[in-house]
Protein backbone atom coordinates (compact mmCIF):
# COMPACT_ATOMS: atom_id res chain seq x y z
CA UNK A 1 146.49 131.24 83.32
CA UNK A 2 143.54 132.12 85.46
CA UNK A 3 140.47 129.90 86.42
CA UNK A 4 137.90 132.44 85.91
CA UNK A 5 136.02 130.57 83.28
CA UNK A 6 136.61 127.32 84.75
CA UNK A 7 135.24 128.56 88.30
CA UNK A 8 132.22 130.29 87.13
CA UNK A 9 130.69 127.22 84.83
CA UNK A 10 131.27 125.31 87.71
CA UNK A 11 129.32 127.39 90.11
CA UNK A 12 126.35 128.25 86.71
CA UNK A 13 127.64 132.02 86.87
CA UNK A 14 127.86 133.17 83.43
CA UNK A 15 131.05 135.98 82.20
CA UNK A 16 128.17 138.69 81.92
CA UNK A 17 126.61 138.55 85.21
CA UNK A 18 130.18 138.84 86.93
CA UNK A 19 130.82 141.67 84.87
CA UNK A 20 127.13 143.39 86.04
CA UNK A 21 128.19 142.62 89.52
CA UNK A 22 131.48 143.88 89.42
CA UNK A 23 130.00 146.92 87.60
CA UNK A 24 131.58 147.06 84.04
CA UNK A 25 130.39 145.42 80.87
CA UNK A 26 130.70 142.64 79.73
CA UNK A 27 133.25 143.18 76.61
CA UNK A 28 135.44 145.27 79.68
CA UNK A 29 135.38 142.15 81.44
CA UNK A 30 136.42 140.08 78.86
CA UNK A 31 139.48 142.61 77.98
CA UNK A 32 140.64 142.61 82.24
CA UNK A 33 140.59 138.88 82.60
CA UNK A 34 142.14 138.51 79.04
CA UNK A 35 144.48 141.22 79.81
CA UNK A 36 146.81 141.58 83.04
CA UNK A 37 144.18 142.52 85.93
CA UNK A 38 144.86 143.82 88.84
CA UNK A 39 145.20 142.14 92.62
CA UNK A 40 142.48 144.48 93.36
CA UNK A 41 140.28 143.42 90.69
CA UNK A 42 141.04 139.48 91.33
CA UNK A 43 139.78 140.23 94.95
CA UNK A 44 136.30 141.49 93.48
CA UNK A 45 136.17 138.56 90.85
CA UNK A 46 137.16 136.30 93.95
CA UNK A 47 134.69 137.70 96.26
CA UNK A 48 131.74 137.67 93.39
CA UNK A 49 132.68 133.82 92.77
CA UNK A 50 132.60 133.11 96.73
CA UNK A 51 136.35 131.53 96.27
CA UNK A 52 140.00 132.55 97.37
CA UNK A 53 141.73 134.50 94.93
CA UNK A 54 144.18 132.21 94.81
CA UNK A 55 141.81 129.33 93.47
CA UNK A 56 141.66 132.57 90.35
CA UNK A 57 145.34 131.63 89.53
CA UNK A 58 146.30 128.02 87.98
CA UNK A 59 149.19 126.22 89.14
CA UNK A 60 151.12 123.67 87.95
CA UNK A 61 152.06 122.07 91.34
CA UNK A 62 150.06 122.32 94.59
CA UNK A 63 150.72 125.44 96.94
CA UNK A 64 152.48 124.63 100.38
CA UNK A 65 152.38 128.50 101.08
CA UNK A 66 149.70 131.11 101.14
CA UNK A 67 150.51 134.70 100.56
CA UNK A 68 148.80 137.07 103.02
CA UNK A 69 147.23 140.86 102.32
CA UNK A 70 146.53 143.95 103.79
CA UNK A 71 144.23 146.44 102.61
CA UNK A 72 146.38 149.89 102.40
CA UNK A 73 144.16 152.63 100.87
CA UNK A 74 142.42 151.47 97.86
CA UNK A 75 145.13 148.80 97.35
CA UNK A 76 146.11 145.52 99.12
CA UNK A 77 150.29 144.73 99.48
CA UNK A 78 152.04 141.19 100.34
CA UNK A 79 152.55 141.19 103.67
CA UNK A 80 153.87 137.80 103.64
CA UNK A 81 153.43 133.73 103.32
CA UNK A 82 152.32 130.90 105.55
CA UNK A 83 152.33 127.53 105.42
CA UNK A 84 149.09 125.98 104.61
């Protein structure tokens, strides 16, 4: 389950001005983070927030690894993990 919600109430960002920042409206936004988004699109949500993208995605048990992109194109691919 993503954090979206959580993180933005906790920073006083309301759903529709992430949406106006990331471009789309506000029912389009609800539909992509109620949906399946994309890695690309949890890097703009991440990067409007001001927080990893992996604070986006809940977890159960703490993280001991952190995965690692790279940008190819107009998409990013797992390159890999380290410890944190």
């Amino acid at each position: 389950m993503l954090r979206i919600k959580e993180i933005a109430k906790e920073k006083g960002i309301s759903m529709g001005e992430i949406a106006q920042k990331l471009g789309i409206s506000p029912v389009g936004f609800s539909k992509t983070i109620n949906g399946n988004p994309t890695l690309e699109t949890l890097l703009k949500i991440a990067s409007v927030l001001d927080v990893d993208v992996l604070e986006l995605i809940e977890s159960s048990k703490p993280n001991q690894y952190r995965e690692l992109f790279e940008k190819v194109g107009d998409t990013y691919r797992s390159i890999g993990y380290i410890k944190k």
